[in-house]
C-alpha atoms as a PDB file:
ATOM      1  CA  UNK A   1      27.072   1.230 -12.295  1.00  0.00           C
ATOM      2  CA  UNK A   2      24.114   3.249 -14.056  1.00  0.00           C
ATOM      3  CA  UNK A   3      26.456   5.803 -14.937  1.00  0.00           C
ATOM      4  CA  UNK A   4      28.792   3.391 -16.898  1.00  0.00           C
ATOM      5  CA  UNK A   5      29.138   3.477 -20.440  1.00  0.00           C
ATOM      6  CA  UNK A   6      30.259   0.238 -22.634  1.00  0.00           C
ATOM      7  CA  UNK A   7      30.622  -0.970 -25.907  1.00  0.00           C
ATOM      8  CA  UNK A   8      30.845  -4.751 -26.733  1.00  0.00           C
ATOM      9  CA  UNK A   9      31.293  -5.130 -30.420  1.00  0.00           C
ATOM     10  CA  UNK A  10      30.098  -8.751 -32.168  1.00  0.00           C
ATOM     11  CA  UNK A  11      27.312  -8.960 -29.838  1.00  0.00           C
ATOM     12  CA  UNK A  12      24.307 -10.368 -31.676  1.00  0.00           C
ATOM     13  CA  UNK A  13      24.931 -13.783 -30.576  1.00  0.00           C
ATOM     14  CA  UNK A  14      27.994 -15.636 -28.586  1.00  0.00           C
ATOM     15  CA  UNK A  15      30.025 -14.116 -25.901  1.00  0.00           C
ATOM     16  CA  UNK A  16      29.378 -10.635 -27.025  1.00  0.00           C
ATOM     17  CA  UNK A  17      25.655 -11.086 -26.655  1.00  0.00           C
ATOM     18  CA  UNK A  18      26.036 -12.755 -23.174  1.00  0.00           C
ATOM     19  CA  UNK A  19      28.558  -9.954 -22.585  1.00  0.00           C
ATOM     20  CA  UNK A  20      26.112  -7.530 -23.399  1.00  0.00           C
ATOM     21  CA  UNK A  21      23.035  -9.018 -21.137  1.00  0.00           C
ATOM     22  CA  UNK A  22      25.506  -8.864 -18.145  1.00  0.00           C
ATOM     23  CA  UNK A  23      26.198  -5.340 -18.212  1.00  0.00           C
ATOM     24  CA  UNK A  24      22.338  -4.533 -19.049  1.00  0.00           C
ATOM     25  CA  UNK A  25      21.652  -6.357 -15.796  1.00  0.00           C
ATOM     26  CA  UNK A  26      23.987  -4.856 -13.683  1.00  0.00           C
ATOM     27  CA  UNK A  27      22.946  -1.030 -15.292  1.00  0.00           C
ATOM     28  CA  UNK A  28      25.417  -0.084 -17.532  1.00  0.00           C
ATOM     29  CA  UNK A  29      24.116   2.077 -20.778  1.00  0.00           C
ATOM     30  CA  UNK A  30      25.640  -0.790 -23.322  1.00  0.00           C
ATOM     31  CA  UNK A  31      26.623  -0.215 -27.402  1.00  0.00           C
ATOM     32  CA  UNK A  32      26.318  -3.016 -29.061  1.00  0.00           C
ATOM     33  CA  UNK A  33      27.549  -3.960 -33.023  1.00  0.00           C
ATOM     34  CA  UNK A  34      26.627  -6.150 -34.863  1.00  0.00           C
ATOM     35  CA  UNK A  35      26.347  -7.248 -38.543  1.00  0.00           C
ATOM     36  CA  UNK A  36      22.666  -9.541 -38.104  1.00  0.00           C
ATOM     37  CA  UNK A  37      19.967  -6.972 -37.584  1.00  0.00           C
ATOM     38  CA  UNK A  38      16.703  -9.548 -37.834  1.00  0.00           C
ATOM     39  CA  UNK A  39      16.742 -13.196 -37.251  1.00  0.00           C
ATOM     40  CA  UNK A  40      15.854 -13.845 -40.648  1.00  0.00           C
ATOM     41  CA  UNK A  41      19.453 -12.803 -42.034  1.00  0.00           C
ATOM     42  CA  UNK A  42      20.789 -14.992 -39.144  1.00  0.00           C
ATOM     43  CA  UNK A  43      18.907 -17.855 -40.558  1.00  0.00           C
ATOM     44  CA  UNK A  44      19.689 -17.530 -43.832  1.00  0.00           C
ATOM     45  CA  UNK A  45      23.292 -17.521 -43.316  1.00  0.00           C
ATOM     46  CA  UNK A  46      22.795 -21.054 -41.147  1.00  0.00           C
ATOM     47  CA  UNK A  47      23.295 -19.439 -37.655  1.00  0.00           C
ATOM     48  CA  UNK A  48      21.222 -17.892 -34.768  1.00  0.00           C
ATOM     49  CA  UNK A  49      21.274 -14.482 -32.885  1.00  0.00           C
ATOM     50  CA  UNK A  50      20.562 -11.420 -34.398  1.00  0.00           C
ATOM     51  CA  UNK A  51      20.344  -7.489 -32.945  1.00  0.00           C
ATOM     52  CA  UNK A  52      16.592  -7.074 -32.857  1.00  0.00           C
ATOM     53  CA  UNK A  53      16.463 -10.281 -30.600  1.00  0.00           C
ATOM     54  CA  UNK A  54      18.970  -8.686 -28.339  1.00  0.00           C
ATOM     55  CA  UNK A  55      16.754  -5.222 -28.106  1.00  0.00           C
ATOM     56  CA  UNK A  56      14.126  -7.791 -26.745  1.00  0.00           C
ATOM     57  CA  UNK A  57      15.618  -9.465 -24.366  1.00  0.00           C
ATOM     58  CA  UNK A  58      17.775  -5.938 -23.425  1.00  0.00           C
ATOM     59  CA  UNK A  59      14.002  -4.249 -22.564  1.00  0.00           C
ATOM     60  CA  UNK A  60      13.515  -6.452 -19.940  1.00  0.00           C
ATOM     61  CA  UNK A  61      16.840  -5.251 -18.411  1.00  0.00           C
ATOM     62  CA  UNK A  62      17.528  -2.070 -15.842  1.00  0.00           C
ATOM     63  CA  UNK A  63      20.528  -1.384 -18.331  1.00  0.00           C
ATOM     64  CA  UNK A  64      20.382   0.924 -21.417  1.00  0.00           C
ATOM     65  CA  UNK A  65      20.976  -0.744 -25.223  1.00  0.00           C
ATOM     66  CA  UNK A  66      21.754   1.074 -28.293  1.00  0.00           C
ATOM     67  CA  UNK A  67      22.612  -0.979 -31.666  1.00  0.00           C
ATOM     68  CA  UNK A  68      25.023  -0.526 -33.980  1.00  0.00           C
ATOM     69  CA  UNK A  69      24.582  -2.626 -37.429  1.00  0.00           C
ATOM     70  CA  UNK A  70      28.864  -2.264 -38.006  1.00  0.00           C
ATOM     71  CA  UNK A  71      30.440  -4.840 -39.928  1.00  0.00           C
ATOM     72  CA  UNK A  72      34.118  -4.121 -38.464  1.00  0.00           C
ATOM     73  CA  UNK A  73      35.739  -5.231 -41.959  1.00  0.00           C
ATOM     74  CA  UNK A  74      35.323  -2.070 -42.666  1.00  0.00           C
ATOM     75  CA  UNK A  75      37.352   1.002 -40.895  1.00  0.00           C
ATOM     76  CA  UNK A  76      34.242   3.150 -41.982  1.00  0.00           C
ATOM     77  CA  UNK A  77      31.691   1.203 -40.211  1.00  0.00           C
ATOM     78  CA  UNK A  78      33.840   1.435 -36.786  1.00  0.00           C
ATOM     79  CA  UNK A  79      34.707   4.676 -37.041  1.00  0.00           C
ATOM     80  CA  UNK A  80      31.178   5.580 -37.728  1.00  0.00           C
ATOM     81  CA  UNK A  81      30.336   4.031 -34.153  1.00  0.00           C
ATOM     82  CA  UNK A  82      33.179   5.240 -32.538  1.00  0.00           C
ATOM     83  CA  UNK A  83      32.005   8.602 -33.865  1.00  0.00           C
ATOM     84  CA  UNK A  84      28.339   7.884 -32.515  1.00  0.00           C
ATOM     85  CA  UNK A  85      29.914   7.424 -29.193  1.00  0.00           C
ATOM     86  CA  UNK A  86      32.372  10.133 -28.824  1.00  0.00           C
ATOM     87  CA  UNK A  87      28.851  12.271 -29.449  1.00  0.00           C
ATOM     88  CA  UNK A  88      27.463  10.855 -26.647  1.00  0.00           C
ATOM     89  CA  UNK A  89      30.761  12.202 -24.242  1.00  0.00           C
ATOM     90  CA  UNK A  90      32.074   9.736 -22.448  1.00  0.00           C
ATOM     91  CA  UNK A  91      33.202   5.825 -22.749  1.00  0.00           C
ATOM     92  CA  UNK A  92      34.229   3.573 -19.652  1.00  0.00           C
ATOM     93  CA  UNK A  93      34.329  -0.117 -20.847  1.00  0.00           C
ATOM     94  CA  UNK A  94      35.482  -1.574 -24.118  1.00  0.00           C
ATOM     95  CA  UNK A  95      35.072  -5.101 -24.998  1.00  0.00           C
ATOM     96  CA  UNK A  96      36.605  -6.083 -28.396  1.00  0.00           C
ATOM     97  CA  UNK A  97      34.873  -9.616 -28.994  1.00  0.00           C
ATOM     98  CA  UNK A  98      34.009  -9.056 -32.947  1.00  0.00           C
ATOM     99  CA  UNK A  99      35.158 -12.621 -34.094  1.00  0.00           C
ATOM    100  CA  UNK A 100      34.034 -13.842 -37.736  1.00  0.00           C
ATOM    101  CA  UNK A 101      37.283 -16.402 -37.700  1.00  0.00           C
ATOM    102  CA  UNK A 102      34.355 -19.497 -37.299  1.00  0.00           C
ATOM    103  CA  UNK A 103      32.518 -18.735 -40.702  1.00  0.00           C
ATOM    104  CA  UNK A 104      32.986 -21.505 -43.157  1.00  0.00           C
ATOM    105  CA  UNK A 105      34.907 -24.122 -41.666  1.00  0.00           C
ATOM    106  CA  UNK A 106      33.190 -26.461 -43.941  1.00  0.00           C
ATOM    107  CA  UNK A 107      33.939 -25.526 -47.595  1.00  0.00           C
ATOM    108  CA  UNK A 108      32.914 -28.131 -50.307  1.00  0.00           C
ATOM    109  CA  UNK A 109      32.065 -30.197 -48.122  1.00  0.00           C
ATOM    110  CA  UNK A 110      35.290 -30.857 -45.931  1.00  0.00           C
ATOM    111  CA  UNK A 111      36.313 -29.562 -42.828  1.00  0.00           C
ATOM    112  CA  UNK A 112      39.348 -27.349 -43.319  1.00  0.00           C
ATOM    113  CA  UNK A 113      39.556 -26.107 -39.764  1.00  0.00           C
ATOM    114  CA  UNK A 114      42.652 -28.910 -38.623  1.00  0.00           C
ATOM    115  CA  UNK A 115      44.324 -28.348 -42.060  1.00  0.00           C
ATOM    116  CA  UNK A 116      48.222 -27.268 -42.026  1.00  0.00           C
ATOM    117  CA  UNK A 117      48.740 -23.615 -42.554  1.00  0.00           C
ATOM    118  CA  UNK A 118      50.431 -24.321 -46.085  1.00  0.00           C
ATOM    119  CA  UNK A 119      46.865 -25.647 -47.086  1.00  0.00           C
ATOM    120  CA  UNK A 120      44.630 -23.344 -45.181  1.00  0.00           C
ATOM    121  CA  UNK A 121      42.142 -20.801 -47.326  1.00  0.00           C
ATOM    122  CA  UNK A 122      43.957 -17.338 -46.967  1.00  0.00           C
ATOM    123  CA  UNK A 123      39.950 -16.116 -46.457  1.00  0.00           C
ATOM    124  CA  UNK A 124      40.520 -17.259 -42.908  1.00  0.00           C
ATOM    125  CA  UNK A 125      43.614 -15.224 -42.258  1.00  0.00           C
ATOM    126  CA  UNK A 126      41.516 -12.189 -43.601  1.00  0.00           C
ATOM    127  CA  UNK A 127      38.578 -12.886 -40.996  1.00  0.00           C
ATOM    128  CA  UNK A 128      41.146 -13.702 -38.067  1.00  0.00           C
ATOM    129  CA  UNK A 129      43.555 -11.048 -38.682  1.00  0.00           C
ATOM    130  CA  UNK A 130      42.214  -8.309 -41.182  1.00  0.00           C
ATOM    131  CA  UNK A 131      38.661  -8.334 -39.662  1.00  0.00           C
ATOM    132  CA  UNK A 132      39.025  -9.674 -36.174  1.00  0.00           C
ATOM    133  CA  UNK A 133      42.814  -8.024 -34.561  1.00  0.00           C
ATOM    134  CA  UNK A 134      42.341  -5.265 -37.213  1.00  0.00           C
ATOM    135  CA  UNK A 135      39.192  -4.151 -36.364  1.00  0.00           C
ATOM    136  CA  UNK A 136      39.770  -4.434 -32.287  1.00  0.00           C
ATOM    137  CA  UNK A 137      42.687  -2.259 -33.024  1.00  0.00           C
ATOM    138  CA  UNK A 138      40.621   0.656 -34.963  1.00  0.00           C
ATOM    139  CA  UNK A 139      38.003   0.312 -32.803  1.00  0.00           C
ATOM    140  CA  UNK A 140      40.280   0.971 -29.766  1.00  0.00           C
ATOM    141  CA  UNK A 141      42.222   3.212 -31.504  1.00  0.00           C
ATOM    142  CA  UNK A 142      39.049   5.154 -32.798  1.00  0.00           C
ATOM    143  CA  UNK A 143      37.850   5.364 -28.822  1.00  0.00           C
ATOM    144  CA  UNK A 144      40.799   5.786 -26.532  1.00  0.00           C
ATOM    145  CA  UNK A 145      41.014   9.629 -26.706  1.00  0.00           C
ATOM    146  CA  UNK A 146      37.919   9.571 -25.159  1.00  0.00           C
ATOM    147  CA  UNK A 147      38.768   6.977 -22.634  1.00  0.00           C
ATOM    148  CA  UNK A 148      41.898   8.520 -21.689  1.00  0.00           C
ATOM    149  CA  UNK A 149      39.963  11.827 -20.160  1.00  0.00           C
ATOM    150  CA  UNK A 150      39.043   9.601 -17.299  1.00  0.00           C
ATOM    151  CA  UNK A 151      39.294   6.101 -15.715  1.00  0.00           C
ATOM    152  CA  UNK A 152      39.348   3.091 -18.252  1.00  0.00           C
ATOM    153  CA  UNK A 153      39.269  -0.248 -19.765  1.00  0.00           C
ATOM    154  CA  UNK A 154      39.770  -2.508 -22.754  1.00  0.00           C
ATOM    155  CA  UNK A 155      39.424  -6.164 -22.720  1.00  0.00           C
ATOM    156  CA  UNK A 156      40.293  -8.330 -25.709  1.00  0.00           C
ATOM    157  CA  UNK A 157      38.509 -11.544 -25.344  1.00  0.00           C
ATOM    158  CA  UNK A 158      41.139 -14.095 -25.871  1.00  0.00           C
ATOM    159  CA  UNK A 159      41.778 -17.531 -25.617  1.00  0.00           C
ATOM    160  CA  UNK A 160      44.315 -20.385 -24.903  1.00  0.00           C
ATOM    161  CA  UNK A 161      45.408 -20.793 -28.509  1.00  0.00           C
ATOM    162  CA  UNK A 162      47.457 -17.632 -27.939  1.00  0.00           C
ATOM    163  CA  UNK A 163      50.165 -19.868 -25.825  1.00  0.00           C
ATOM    164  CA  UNK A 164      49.126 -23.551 -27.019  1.00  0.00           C
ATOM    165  CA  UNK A 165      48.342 -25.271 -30.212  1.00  0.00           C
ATOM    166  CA  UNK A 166      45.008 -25.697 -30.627  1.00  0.00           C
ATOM    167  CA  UNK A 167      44.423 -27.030 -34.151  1.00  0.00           C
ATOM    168  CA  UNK A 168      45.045 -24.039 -36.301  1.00  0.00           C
ATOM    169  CA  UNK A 169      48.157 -21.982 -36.816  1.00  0.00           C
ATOM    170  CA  UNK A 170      46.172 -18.882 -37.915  1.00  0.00           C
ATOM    171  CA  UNK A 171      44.006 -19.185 -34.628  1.00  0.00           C
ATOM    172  CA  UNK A 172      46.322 -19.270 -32.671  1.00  0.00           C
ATOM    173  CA  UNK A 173      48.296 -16.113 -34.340  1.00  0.00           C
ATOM    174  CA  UNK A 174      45.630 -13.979 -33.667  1.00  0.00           C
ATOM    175  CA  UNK A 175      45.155 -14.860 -30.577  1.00  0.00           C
ATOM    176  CA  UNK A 176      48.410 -14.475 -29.876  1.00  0.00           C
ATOM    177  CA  UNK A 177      48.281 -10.704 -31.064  1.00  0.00           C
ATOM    178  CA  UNK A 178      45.072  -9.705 -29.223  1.00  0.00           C
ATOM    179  CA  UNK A 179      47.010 -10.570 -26.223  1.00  0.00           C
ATOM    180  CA  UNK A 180      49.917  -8.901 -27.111  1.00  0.00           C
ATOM    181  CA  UNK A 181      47.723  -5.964 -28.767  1.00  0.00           C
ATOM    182  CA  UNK A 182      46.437  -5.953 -24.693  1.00  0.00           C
ATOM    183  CA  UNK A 183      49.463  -5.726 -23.297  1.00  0.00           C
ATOM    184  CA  UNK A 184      51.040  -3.106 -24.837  1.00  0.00           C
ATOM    185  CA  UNK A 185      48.194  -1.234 -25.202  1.00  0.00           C
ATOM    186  CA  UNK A 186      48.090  -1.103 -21.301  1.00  0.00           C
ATOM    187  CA  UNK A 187      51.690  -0.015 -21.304  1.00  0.00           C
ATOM    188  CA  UNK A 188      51.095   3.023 -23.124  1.00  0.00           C
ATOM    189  CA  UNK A 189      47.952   3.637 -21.531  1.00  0.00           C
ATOM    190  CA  UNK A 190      49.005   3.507 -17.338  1.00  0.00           C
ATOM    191  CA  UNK A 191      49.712   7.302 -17.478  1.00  0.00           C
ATOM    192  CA  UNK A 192      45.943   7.696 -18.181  1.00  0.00           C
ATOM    193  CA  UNK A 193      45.002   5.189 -15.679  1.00  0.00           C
ATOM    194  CA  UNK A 194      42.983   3.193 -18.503  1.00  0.00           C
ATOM    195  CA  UNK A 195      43.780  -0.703 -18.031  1.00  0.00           C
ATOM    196  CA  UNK A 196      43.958  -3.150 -21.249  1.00  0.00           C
ATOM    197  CA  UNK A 197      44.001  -6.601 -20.827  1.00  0.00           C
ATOM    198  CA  UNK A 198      43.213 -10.040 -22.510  1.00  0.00           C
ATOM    199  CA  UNK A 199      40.709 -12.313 -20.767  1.00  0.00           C
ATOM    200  CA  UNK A 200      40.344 -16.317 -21.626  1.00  0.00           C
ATOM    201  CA  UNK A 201      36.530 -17.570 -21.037  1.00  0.00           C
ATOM    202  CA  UNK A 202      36.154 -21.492 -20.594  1.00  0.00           C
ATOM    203  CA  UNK A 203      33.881 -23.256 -22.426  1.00  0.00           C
ATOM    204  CA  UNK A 204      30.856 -21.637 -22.811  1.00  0.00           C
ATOM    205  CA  UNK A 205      27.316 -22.226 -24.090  1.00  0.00           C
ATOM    206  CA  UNK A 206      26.700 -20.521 -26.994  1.00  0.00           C
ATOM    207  CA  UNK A 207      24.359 -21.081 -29.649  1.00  0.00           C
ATOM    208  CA  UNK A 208      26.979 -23.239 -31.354  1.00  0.00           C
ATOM    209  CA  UNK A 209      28.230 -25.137 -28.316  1.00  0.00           C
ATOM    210  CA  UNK A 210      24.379 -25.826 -27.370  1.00  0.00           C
ATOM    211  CA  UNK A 211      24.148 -27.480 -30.961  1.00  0.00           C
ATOM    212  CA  UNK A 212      26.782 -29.700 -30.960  1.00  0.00           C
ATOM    213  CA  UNK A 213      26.411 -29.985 -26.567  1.00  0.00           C
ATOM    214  CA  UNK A 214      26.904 -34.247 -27.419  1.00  0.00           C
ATOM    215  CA  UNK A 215      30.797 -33.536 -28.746  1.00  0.00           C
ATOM    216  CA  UNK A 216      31.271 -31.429 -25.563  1.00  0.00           C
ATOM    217  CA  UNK A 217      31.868 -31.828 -21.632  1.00  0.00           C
ATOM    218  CA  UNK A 218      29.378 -29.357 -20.416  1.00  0.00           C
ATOM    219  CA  UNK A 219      29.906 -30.506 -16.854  1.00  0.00           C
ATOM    220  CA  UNK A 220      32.314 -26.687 -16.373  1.00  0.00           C
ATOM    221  CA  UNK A 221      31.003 -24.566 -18.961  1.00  0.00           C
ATOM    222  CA  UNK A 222      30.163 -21.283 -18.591  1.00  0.00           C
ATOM    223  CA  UNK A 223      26.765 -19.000 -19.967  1.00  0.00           C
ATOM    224  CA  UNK A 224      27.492 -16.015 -22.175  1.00  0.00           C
ATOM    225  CA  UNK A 225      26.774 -13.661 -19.184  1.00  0.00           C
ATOM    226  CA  UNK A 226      29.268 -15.254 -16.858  1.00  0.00           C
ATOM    227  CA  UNK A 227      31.895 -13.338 -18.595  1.00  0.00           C
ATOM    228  CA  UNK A 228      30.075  -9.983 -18.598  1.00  0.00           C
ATOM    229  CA  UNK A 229      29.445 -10.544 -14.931  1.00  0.00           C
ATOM    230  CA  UNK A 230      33.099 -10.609 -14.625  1.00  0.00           C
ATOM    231  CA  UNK A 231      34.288  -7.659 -16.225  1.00  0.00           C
ATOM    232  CA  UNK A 232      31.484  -5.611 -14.231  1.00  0.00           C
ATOM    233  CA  UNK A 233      34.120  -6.760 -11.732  1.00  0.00           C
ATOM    234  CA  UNK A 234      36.970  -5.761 -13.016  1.00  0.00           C
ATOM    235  CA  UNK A 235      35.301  -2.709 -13.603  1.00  0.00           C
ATOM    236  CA  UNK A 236      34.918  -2.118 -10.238  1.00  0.00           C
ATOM    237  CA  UNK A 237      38.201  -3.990  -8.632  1.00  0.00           C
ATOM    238  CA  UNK A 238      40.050  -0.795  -6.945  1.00  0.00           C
ATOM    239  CA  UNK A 239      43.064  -2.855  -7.973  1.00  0.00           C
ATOM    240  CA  UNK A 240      42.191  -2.865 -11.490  1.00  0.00           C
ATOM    241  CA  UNK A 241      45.526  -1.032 -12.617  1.00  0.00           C
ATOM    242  CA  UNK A 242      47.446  -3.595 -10.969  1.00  0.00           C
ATOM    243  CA  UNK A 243      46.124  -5.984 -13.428  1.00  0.00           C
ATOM    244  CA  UNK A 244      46.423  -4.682 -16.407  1.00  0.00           C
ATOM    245  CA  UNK A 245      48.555  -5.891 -19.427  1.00  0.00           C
ATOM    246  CA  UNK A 246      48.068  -9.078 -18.342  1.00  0.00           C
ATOM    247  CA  UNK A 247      46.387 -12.399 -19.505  1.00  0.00           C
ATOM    248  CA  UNK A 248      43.417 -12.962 -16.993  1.00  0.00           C
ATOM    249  CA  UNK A 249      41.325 -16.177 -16.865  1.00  0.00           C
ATOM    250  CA  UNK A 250      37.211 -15.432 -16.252  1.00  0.00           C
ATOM    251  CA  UNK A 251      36.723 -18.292 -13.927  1.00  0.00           C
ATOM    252  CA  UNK A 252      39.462 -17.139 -11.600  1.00  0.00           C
ATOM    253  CA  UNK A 253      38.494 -13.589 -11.541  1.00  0.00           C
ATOM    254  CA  UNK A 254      34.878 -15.022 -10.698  1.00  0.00           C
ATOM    255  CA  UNK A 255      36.685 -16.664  -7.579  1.00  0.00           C
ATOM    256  CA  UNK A 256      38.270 -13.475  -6.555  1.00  0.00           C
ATOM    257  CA  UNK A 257      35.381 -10.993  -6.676  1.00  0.00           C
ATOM    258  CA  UNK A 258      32.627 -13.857  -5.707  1.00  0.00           C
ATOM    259  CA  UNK A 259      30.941 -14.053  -8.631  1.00  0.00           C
ATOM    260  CA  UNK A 260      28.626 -17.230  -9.648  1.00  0.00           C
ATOM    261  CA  UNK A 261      26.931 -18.069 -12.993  1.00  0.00           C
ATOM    262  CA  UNK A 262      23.788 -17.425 -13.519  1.00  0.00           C
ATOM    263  CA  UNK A 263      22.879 -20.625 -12.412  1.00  0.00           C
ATOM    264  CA  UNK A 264      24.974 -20.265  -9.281  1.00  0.00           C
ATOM    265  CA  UNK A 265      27.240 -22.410 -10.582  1.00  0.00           C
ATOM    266  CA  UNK A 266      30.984 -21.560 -10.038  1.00  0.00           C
ATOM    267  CA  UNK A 267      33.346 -22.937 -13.107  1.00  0.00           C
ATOM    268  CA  UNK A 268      36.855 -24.166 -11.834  1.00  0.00           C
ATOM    269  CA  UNK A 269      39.148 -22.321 -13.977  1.00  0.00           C
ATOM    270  CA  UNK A 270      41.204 -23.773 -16.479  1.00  0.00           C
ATOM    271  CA  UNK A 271      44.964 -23.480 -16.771  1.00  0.00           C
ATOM    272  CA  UNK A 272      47.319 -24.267 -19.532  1.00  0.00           C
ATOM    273  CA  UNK A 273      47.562 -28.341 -18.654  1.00  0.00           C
ATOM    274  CA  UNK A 274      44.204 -28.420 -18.926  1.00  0.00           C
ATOM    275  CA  UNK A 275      44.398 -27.587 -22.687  1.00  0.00           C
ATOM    276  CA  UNK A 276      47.125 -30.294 -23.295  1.00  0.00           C
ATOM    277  CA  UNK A 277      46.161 -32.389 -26.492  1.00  0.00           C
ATOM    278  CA  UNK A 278      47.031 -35.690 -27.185  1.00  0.00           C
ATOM    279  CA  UNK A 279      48.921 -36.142 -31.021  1.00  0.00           C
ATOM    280  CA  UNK A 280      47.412 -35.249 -33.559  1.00  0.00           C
ATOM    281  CA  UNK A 281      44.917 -32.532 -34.608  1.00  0.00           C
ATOM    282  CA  UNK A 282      42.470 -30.563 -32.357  1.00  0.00           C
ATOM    283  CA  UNK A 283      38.934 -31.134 -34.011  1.00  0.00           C
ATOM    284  CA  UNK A 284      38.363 -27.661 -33.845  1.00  0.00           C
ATOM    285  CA  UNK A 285      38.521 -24.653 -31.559  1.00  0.00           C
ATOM    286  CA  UNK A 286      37.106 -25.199 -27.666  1.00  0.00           C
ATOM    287  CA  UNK A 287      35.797 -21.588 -26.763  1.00  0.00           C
ATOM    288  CA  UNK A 288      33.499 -21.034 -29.744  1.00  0.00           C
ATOM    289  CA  UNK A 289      33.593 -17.188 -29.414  1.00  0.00           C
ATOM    290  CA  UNK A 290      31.082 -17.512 -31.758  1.00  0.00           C
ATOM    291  CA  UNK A 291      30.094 -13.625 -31.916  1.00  0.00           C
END
C-alpha cells in the first residue's frame, strides 16, 4: 500500500483523524484537512484534536502525512487542496468525512438538537448541507479527473439517519444526500473503474463519545481507526467494483476481509432494527462523526 495516495478531509479529530492513523499505519502517503491547526484553537472553541497533534502521532507511523488547514465552507480552500494534490500526480482514495453539523447544539443555553424542523436555526442547515454535502461534492468534483486516469475510490462517511429518523430532520437530509451523492456518483464513474460508495460506522469513540462515555453503551463501539482499517480493505477487495454505489456498513466489511479493532475486538454490525427508537425524540445523534 506505500504507493497509495489518500485524502481524508475533517481529520483533526473524530473519524477523520482515526481514518487518517489507519491509513498511516498500513503505508499510505495520507492528505489530511483540517480547520484546527494547534490545540490551543481547539481549546478555545471547547473541543479537542487539532492538526499539529495529528503530525505527532502521524511521525510515529510507516505512512506519509501532509496537512491541509482547509475550511471546506469555502470552494477556494478545497480547490486550493485539490490543486495541491493534482501537483503531486496521482490520487487513489478519497474519504469525504468534513462534518461541522455538531457545532452548537447548545445555543442560549438549550439544546436545540431534537427541535422540529419549523423551529430549527437555519445555521445548521448551512453546516449540514452548504458546508458538509457541498463541500464533499467540490471536493470530489475538484479530484475525480485525476482519479479517473486510473483505479479509484470515494467513500462518503454516512450514517443511519439517511433511512431512519434519528432526532433531526436536517440530519437526516444530508445524510440522505451523501448517500445518494455516492451512488450516483458511482454510476457515472464505473466506465473509469473508480467506485463511490457511502459507509455507516457504529458507535465510535471519539473525543466526544469518550466525554459523555456514561450516556453511552460502549460495550460495541468502535475506535476511530477501525474504520480506516476498513477502507484499506476495500481498497484492496478485487471485488471492489461490485460494491460500489451502495450503502456499506464498517462492521460487516470488517467481518468479510477479517479485520479486528485495534483492540482485537470485532464490533457486531448494526442493522436498521437496531436503530429503532421508542416515541418520542432521539437525544441527539449516535455516531458523533465529530470531525
Amino acid at each position: 500500500m506505500r504507493d497509495v495516495v489518500a485524502l481524508v478531509t475533517g481529520g483533526s479529530r473524530g473519524i477523520g483523524r482515526g481514518i487518517a492513523l489507519a491509513l498511516l499505519a498500513e503505508g499510505l502517503t495520507v492528505h489530511v484537512t483540517g480547520r484546527t491547526r494547534f490545540e490551543a484553537e481547539a481549546e478555545q472553541a471547547g473541543s479537542r484534536g487539532s492538526l499539529k497533534g495529528l503530525e505527532r502521532e502521524a511521525a510515529k507511523l510507516p505512512g506519509r502525512l501532509i496537512v491541509h488547514r482547509c475550511d471546506h465552507a469555502s470552494d477556494t480552500d478545497t480547490e486550493r487542496v485539490a490543486e495541491d494534490i493534482r501537483a503531486g500526480g496521482r490520487l487513489d482514495i478519497l474519504v469525504n468525512n468534513a462534518w461541522p453539523g455538531y457545532e452548537n447544539m447548545v445555543e442560549d443555553g438549550e439544546f436545540t438538537w431534537p427541535k422540529p424542523f419549523w423551529e430549527q436555526p437555519a445555521r445548521r442547515w448551512e453546516a449540514m448541507i452548504g458546508t458538509a454535502l457541498r463541500g464533499a461534492f467540490m471536493m470530489s468534483r475538484a479530484v475525480a479527473p485525476l482519479m479517473i486516469s486510473a483505479r479509484g475510490l470515494i467513500v462518503n462517511i454516512s450514517f443511519w439517519a439517511a433511512q431512519l429518523y434519528e432526532g433531526n430532520a436536517i440530519y437526516g437530509i444530508a445524510k440522505a444526500a451523501a448517500d445518494k451523492m455516492a451512488a450516483d456518483f458511482a454510476h457515472e464513474l464505473r466506465p473509469h473503474n473508480v467506485a463511490a460508495i457511502a459507509l455507516y460506522p457504529g458507535l465510535v469513540r471519539t473525543e466526544a463519545v469518550l466525554e459523555n462515555a456514561e450516556y453511552f453503551d460502549m460495550s460495541n463501539s468502535e475506535s476511530p481507526q477501525f474504520i480506516g482499517h476498513v477502507i484499506g480493505g476495500l481498497w484492496r477487495d478485487p471485488l471492489l467494483m461490485s460494491k460500489s454505489g451502495r450503502v456499506q456498513i464498517a462492521a460487516a466489511l470488517a467481518r468479510e476481509y477479517g479485520i479486528a479493532d485495534v483492540d482485537g475486538y470485532r464490533p457486531v454490525p448494526l442493522t436498521a432494527a437496531d436503530f429503532v427508537r421508542d416515541a418520542g425524540p432521539s437525544a441527539g445523534p449516535t455516531e458523533l462523526q465529530d470531525s
